[in-house]
C-alpha atoms as a PDB file:
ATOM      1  CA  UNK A   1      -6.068 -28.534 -32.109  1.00  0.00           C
ATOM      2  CA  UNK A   2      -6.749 -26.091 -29.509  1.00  0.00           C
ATOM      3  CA  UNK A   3      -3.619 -25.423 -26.987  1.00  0.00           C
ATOM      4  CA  UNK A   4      -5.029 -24.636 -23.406  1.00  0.00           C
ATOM      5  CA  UNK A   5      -3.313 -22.409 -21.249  1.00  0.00           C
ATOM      6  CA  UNK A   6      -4.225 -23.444 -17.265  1.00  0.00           C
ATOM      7  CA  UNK A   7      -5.343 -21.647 -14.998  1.00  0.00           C
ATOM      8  CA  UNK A   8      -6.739 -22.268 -11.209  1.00  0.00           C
ATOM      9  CA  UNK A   9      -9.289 -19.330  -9.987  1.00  0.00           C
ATOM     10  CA  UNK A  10     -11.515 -18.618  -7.421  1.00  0.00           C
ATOM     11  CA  UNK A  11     -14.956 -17.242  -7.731  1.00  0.00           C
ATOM     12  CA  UNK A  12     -17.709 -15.805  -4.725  1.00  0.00           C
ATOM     13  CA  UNK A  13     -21.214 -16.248  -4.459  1.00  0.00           C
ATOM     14  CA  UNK A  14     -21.933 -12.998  -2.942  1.00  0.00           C
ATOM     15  CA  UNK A  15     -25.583 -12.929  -1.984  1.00  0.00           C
ATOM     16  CA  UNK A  16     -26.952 -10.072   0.085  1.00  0.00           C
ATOM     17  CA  UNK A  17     -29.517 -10.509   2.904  1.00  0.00           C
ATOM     18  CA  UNK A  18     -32.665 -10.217   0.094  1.00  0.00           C
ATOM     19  CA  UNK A  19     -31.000 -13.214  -1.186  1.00  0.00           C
ATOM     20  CA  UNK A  20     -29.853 -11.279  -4.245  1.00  0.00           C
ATOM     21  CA  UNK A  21     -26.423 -12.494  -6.185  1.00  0.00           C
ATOM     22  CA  UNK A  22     -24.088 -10.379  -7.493  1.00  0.00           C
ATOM     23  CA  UNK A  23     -23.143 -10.459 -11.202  1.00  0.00           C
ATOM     24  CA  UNK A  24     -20.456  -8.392 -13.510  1.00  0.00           C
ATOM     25  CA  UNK A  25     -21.157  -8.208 -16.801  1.00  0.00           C
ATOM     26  CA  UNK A  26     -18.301  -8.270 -19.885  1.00  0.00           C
ATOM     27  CA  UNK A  27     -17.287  -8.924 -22.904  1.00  0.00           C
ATOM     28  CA  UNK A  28     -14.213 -10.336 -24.454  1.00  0.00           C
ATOM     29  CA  UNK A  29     -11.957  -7.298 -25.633  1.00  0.00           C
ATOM     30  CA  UNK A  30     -10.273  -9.606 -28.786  1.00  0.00           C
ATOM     31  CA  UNK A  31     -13.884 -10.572 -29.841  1.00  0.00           C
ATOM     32  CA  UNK A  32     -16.484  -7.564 -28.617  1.00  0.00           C
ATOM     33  CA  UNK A  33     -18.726  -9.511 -31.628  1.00  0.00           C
ATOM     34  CA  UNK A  34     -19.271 -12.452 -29.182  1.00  0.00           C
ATOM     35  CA  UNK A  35     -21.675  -9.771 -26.867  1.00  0.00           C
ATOM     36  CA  UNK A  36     -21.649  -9.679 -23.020  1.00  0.00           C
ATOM     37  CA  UNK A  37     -22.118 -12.095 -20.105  1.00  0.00           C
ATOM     38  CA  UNK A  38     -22.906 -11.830 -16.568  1.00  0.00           C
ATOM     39  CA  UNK A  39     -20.194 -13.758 -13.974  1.00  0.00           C
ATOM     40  CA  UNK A  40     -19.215 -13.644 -10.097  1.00  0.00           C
ATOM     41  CA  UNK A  41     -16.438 -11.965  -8.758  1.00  0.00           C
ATOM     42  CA  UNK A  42     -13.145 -13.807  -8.515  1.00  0.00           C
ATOM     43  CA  UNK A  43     -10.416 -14.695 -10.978  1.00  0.00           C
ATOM     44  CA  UNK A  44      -7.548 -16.688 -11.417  1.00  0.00           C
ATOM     45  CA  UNK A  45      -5.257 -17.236  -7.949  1.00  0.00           C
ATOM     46  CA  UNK A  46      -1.714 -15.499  -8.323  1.00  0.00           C
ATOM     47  CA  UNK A  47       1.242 -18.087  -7.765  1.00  0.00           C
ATOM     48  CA  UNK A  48       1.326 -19.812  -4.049  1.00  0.00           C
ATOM     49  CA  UNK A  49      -2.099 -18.826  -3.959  1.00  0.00           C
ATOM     50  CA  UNK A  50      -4.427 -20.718  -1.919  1.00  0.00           C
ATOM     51  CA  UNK A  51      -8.370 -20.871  -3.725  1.00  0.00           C
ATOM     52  CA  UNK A  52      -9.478 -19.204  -0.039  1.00  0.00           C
ATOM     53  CA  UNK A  53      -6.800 -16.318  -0.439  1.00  0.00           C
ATOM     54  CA  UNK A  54      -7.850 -15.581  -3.844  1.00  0.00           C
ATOM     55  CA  UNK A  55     -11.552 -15.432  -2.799  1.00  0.00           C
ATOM     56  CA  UNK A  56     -10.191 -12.625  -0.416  1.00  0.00           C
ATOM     57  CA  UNK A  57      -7.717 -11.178  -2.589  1.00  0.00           C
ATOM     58  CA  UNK A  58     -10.606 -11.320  -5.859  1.00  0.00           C
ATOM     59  CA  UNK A  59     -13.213 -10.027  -3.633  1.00  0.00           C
ATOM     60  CA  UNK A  60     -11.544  -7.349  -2.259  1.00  0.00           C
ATOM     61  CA  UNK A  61     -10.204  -6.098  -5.530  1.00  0.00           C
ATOM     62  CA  UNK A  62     -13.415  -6.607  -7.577  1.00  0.00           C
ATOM     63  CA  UNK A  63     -16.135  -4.891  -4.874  1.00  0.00           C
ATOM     64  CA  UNK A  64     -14.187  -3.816  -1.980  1.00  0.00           C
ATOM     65  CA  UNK A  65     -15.618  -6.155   0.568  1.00  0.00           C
ATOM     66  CA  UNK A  66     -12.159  -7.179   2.526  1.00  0.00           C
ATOM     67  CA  UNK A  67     -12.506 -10.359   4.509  1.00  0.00           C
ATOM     68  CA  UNK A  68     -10.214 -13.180   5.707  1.00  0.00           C
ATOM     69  CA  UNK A  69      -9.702 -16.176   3.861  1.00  0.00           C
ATOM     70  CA  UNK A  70     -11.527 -17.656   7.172  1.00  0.00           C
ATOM     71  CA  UNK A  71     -14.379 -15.802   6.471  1.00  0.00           C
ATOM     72  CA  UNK A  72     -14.381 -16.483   2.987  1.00  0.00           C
ATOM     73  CA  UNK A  73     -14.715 -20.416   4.697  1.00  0.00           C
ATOM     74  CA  UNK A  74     -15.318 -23.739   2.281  1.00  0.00           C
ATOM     75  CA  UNK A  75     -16.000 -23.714  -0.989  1.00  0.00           C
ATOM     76  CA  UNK A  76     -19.419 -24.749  -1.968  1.00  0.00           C
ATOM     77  CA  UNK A  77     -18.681 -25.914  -6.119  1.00  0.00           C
ATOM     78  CA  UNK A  78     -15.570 -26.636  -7.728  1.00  0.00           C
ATOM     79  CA  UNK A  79     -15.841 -27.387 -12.050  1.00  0.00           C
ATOM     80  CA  UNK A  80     -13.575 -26.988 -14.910  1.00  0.00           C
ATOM     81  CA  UNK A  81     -14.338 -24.583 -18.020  1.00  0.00           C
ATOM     82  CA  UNK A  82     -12.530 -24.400 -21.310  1.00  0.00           C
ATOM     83  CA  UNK A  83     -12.905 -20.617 -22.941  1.00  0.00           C
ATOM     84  CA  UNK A  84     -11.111 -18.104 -24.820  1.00  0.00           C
ATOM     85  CA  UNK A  85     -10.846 -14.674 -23.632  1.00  0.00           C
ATOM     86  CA  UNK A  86      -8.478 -11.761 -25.236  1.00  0.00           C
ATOM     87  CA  UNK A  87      -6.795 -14.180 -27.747  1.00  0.00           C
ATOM     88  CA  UNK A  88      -6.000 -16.696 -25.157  1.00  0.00           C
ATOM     89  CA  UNK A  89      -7.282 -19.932 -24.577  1.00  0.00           C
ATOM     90  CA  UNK A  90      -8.134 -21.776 -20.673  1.00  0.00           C
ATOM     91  CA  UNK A  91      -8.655 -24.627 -19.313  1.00  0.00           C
ATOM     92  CA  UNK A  92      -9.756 -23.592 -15.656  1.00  0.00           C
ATOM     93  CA  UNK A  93      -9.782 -25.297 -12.424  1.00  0.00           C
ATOM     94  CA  UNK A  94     -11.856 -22.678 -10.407  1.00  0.00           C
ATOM     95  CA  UNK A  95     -13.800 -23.166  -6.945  1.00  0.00           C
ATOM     96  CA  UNK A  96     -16.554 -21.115  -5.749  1.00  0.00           C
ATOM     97  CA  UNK A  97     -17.213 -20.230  -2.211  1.00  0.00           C
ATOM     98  CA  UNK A  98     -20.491 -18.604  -0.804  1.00  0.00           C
ATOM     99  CA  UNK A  99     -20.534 -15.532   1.022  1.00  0.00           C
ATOM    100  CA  UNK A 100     -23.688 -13.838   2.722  1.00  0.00           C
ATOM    101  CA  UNK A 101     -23.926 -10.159   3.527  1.00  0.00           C
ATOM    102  CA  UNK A 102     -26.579  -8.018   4.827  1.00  0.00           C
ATOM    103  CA  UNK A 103     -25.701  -5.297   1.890  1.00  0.00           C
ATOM    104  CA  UNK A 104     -23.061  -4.173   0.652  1.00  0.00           C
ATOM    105  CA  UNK A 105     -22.116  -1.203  -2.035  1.00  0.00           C
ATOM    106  CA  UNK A 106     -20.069  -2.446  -5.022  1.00  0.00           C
ATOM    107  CA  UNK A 107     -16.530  -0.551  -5.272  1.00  0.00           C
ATOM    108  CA  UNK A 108     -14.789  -1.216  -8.036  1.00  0.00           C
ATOM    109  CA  UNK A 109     -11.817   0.718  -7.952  1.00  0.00           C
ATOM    110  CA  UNK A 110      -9.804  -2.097  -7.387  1.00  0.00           C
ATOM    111  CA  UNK A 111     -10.154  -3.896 -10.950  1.00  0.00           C
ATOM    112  CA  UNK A 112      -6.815  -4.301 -13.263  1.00  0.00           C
ATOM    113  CA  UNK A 113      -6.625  -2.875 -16.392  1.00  0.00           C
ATOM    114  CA  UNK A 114      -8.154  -5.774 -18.040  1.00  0.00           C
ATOM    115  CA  UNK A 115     -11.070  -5.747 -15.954  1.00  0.00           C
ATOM    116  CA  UNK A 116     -11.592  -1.670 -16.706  1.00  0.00           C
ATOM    117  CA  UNK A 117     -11.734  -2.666 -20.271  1.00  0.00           C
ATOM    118  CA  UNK A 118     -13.519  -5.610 -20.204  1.00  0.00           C
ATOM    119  CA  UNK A 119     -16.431  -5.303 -17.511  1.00  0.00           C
ATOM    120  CA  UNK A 120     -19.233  -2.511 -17.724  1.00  0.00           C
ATOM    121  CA  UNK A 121     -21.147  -3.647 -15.270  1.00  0.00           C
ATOM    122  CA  UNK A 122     -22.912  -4.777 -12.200  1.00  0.00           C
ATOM    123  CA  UNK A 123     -26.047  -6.063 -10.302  1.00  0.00           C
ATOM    124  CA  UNK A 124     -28.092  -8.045  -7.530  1.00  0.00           C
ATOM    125  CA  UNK A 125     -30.019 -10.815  -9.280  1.00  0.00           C
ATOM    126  CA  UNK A 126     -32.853 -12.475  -7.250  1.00  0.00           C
ATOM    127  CA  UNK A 127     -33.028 -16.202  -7.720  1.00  0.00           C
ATOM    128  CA  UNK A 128     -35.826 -15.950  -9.378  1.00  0.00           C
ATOM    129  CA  UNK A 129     -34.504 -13.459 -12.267  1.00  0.00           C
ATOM    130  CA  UNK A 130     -31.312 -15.694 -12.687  1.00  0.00           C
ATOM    131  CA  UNK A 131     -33.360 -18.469 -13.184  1.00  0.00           C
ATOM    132  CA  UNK A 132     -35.846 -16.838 -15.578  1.00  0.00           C
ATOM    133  CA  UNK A 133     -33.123 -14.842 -17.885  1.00  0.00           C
ATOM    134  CA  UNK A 134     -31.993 -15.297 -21.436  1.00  0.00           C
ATOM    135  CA  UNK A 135     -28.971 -13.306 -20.911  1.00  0.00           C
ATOM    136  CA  UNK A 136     -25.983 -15.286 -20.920  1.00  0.00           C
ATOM    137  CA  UNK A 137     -24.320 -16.258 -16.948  1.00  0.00           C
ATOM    138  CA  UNK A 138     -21.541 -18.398 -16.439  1.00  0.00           C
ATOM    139  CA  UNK A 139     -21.094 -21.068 -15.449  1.00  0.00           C
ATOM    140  CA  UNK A 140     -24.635 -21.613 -17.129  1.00  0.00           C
ATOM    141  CA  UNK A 141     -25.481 -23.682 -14.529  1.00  0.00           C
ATOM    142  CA  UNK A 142     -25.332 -20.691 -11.883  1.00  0.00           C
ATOM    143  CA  UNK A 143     -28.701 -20.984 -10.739  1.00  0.00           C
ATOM    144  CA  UNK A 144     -28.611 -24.119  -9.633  1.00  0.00           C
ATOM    145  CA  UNK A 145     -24.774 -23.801  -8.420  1.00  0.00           C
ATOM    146  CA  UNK A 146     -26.567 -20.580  -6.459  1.00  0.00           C
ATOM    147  CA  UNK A 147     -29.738 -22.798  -5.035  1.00  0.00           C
ATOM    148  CA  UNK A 148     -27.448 -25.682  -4.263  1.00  0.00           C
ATOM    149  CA  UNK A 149     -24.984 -23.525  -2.325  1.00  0.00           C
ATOM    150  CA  UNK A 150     -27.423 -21.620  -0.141  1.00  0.00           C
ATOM    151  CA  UNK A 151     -29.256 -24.614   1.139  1.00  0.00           C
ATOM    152  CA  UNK A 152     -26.274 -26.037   2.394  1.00  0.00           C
ATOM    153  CA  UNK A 153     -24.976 -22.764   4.156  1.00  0.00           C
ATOM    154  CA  UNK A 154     -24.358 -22.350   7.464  1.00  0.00           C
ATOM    155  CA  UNK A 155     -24.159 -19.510   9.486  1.00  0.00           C
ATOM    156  CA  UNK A 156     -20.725 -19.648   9.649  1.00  0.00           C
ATOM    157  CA  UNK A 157     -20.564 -18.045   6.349  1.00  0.00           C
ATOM    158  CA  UNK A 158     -22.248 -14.985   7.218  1.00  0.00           C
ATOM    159  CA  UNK A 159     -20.415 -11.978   7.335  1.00  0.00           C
ATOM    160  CA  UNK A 160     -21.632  -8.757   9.126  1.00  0.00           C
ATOM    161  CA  UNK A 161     -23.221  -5.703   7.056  1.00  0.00           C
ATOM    162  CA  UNK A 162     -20.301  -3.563   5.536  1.00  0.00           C
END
């Protein structure tokens, strides 16, 4: 029987004004075997945490975009996921909210040390390319978390070139 550590986190849909999402891709340093994945920025919400402040906190951290938790607004998905990552296993409550830029250049100085040895990567991905690739994304639903998201936005959720 598998023992599930919880865990509440917030993720971003960060899509740029070519409609273009932005992906990290990592690996899982206790099993490197298991090959790499792309996923949004955002991670698990520090104690007293609201999912909005995380969004901020993540986002900031992760690519160096710094916005409110107003600006980060509503979220736009909420699910649950079950995985193991460095010898640990979750059972995650996360929440994903949709942010729109014009552009924006990825800075990454922020990440923890887990992150430094766990992500080697980044890019846009055009709908079209997330729908189309073989390479693993999670959730593995994102394209359609993606499409469903950005035909509800509104233009309250768009934030100003950086």
């Amino acid at each position: 029987m598998t023992v599930y550590t919880p865990r509440r986190a917030a993720r971003v849909l960060l899509v740029d004004a070519a409609g273009r999402l932005l992906l990290f891709r990592g690996f899982d340093p206790a099993r490197p075997e298991h090959g790499r994945w792309w996923f949004t920025p955002g991670g698990g919400l520090d104690p007293g945490e609201t999912y909005a402040q995380g969004a901020a906190r993540e986002l900031a951290e992760e690519t160096g975009l710094r916005l409110t938790p107003a600006q980060i607004g509503e979220p736009v998905h909420s699910d649950v996921i079950e995985f193991p990552f460095d010898g640990v296993w979750y059972r995650q409550e996360q929440q994903f909210f949709l942010v729109r830029v014009a552009a924006h250049e990825v800075d990454t100085t922020g990440f923890s040390e887990v992150e430094r040895g766990s992500v080697d990567g980044h890019r846009w991905w055009s709908a079209q390319e997330l729908r189309g690739t073989e390479e693993r994304c999670y959730p593995p639903d994102l394209a359609a978390v993606l499409a469903r998201a950005v035909a509800g936005a509104t233009a309250a959720n768009r934030i100003p070139a950086c």
